[in-house]
Protein backbone atom coordinates (compact mmCIF):
# COMPACT_ATOMS: atom_id res chain seq x y z
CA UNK A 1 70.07 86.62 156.83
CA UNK A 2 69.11 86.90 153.50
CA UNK A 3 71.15 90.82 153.49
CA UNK A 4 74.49 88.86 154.74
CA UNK A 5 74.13 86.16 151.74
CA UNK A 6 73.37 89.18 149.26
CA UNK A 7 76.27 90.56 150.99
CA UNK A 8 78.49 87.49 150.68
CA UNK A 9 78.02 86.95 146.84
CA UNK A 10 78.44 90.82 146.16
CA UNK A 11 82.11 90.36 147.61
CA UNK A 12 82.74 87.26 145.96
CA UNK A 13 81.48 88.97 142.70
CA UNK A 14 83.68 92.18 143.20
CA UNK A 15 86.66 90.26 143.94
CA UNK A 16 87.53 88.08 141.25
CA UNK A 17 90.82 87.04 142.66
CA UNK A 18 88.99 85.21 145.54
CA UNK A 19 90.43 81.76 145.49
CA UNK A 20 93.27 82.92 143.98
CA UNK A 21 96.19 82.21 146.60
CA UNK A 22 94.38 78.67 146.92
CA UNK A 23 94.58 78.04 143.02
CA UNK A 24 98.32 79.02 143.38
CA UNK A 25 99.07 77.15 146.29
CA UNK A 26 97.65 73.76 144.79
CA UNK A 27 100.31 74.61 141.79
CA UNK A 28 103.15 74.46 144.13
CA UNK A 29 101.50 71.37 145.66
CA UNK A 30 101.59 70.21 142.12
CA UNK A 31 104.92 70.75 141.24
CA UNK A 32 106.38 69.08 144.63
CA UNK A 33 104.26 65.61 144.14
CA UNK A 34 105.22 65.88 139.68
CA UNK A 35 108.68 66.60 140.29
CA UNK A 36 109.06 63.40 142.71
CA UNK A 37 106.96 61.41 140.76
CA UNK A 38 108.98 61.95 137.36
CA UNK A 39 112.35 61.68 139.60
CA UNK A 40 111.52 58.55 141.06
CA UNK A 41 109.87 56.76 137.74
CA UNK A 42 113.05 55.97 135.97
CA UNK A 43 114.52 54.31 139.14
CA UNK A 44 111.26 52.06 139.36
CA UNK A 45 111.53 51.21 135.69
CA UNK A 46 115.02 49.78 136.25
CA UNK A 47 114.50 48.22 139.18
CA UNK A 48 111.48 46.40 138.17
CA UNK A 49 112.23 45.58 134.39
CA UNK A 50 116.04 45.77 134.46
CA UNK A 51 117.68 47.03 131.40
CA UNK A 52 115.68 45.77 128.74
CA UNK A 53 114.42 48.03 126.06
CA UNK A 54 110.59 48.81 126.59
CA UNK A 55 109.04 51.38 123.86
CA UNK A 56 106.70 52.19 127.10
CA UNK A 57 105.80 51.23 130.47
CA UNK A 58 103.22 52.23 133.69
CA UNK A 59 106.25 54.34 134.85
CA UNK A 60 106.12 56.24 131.88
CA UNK A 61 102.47 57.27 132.78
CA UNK A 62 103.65 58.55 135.89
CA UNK A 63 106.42 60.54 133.86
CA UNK A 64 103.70 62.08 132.16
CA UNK A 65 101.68 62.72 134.69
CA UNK A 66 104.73 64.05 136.86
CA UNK A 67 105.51 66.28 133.97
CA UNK A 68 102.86 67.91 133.58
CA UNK A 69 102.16 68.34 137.16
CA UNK A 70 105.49 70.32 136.89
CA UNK A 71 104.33 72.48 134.42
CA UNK A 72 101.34 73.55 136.48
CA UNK A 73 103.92 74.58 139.45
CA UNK A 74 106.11 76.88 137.25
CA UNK A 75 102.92 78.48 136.26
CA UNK A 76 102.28 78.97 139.83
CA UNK A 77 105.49 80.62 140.23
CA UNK A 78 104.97 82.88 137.79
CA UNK A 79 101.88 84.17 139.01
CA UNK A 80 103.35 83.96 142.60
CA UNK A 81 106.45 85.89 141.84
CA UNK A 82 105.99 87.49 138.41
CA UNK A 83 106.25 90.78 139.79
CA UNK A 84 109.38 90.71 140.92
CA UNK A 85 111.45 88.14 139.50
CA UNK A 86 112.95 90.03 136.62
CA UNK A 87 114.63 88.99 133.80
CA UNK A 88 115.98 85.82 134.99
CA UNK A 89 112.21 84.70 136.26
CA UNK A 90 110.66 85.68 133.31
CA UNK A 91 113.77 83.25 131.01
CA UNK A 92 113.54 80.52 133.69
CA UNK A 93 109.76 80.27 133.30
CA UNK A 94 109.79 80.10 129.82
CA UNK A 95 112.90 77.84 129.19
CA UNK A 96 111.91 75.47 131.69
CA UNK A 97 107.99 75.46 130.44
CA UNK A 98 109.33 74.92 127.16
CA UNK A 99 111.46 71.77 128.59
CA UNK A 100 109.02 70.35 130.71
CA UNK A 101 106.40 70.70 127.52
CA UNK A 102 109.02 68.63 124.94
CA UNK A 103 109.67 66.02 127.85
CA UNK A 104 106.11 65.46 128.63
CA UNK A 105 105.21 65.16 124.55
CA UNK A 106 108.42 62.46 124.61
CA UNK A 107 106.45 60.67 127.98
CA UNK A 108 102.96 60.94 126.34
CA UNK A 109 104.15 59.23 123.23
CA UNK A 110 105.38 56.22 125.47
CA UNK A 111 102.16 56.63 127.56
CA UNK A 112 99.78 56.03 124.72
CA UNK A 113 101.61 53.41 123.77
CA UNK A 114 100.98 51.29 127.22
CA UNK A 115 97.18 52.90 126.92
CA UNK A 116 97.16 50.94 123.72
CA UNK A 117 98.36 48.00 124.85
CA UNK A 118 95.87 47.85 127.94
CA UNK A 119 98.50 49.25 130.65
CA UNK A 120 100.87 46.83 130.09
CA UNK A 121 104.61 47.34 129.44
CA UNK A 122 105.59 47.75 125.61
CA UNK A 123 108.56 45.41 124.93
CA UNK A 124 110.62 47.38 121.91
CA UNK A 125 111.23 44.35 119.46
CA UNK A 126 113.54 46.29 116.76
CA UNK A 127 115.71 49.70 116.39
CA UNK A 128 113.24 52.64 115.79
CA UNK A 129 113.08 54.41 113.20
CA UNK A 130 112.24 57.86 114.94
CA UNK A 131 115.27 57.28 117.75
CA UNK A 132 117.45 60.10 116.40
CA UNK A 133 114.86 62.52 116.70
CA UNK A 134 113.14 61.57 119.99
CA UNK A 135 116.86 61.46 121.20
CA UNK A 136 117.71 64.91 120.09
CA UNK A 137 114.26 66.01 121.15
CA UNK A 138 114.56 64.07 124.31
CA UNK A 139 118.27 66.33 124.58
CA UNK A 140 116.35 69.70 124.00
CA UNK A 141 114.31 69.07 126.69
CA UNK A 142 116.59 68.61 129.25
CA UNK A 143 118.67 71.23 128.10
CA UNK A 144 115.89 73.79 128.40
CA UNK A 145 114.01 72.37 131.47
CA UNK A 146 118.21 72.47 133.52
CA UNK A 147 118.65 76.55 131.73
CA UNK A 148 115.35 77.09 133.12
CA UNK A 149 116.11 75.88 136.54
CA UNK A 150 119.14 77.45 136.33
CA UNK A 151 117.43 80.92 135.50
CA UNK A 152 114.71 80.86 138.35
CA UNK A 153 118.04 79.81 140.53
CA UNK A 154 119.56 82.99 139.50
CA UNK A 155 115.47 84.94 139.91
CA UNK A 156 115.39 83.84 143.68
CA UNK A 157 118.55 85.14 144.59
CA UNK A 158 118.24 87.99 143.44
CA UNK A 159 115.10 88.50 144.52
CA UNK A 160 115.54 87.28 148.56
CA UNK A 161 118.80 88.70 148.65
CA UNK A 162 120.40 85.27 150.00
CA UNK A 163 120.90 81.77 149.53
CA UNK A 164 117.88 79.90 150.08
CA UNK A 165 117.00 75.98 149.21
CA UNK A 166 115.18 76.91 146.60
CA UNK A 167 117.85 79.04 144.70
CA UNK A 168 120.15 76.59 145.43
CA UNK A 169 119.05 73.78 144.47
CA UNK A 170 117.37 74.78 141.38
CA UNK A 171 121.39 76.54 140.14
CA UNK A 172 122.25 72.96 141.15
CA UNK A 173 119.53 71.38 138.16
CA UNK A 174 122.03 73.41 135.50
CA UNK A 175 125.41 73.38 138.09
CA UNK A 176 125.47 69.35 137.76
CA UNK A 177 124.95 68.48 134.28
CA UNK A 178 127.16 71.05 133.06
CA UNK A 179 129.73 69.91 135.65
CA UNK A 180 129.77 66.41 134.01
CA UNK A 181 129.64 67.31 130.78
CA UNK A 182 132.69 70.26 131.42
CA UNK A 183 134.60 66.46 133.29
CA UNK A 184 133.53 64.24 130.55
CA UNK A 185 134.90 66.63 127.82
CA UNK A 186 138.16 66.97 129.47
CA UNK A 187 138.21 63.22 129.76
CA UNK A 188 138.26 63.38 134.00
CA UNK A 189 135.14 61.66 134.18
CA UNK A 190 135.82 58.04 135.69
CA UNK A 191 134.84 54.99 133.78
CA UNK A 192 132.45 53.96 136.09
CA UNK A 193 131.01 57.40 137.31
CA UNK A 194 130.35 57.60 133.24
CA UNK A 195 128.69 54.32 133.67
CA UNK A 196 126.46 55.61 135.56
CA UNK A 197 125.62 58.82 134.55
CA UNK A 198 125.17 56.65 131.31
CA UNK A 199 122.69 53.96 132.65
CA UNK A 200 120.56 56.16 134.82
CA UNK A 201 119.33 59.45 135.22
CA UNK A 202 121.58 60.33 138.13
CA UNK A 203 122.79 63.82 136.56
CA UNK A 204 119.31 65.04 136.78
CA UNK A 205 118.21 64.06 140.37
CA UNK A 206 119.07 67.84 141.07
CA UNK A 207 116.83 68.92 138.82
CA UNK A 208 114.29 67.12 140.18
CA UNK A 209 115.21 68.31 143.48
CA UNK A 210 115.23 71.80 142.14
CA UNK A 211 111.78 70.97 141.02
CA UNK A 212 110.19 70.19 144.38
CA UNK A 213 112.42 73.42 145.85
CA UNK A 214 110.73 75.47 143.13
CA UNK A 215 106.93 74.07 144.89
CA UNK A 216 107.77 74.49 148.10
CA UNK A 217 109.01 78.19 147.25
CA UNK A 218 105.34 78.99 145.62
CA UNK A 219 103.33 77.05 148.43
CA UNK A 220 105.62 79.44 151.35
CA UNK A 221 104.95 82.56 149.01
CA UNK A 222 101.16 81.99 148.98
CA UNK A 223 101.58 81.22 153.03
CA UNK A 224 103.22 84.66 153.10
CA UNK A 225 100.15 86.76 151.50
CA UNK A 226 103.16 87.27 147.86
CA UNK A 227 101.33 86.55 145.84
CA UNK A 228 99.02 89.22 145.79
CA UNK A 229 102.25 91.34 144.93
């Protein structure tokens, strides 16, 4: 008995990837339950504060913590599919990990500011003074995280050969904000389709389903022995 646990940790010792498809697997786990999360917070806010300006509230602590739950599944699909996703993986991982890092910062600042107040919601009482720059911060985000998604779109066709879920609906997280800015430019956006697009974050619910996609595509790779590859 004592030769098979000498046996057992000398394999464990020479194989330092042991746990590795696990580790990976949680990431895409990860991403799936962030990407929901930070979909579904702004819809909560609204519906249970209305449109009052807060400067932060719980459901920007589950921004954050979607966020950066996101951030752990694109570096699970890098290591899951790094060695064949090319030049597109290798732009969507960093564009989108650069995104999902300048949203989170923007969700973090809101977060400590309902940790400071004892978890409750942060009523904003006057214009601030930093708007313009968490607004053209909060715009480089986005921009980045819906290239990014765009990018690993473009990696996973290529590198299946078809039109899967994931590909698709990760194209779809740059396809659709493009799309309405292309309509709004050309003034064929309707008044209250603008409304909308305006008062919620309805342009990016395909990024966040690209997001969950993007999970679910580590988590089958793992399933699948690929990432080994």
């Amino acid at each position: 008995m004592a030769d098979r646990a000498s046996d057992s940790e000398a394999n464990r010792d020479a194989n330092p990837r042991r746990g590795f498809p696990n580790r990976v697997d949680a990431a895409g786990s990860a991403a799936v339950v962030g990407a929901l999360l930070w979909t579904a917070a702004p819809w909560a806010e609204r519906a249970v504060y209305g449109d009052r300006p807060y400067v932060g509230t719980e459901f920007d602590l589950l921004s954050f913590v979607g966020l950066l739950s996101v951030g752990v599944g694109v570096a699970g699909f890098r290591a899951a599919f790094r060695s064949e996703y090319g030049g597109f993986g290798a732009v969507g991982v960093a564009s989108t990990g650069a995104g999902v890092a300048v949203l989170a910062a923007l969700a973090g600042r809101s977060a400590l500011a309902v940790v400071a107040a004892g978890f409750g919601a942060v009523p904003a009482t006057g214009e601030d003074p930093a708007g313009l720059i968490l607004t053209l911060a909060w715009v480089l985000g986005v921009g980045l995280a819906t290239l990014g998604a765009g990018a690993l779109g473009a990696a996973l066709r290529r590198l299946t050969g078809r039109w899967t879920l994931a590909a698709a609906s990760l194209l779809s997280g740059l396809a659709v904000p493009v799309l309405v800015l292309l309509l709004r430019a050309l003034s064929l956006l309707p008044l209250a389709v603008g409304t909308l697009v305006v008062r919620t974050n309805v342009v990016l619910l395909p990024l966040g389903l690209g997001w969950v996609a993007l999970g679910a595509a580590v988590r089958s790779r793992v399933r699948v022995g690929g990432s080994e590859a």
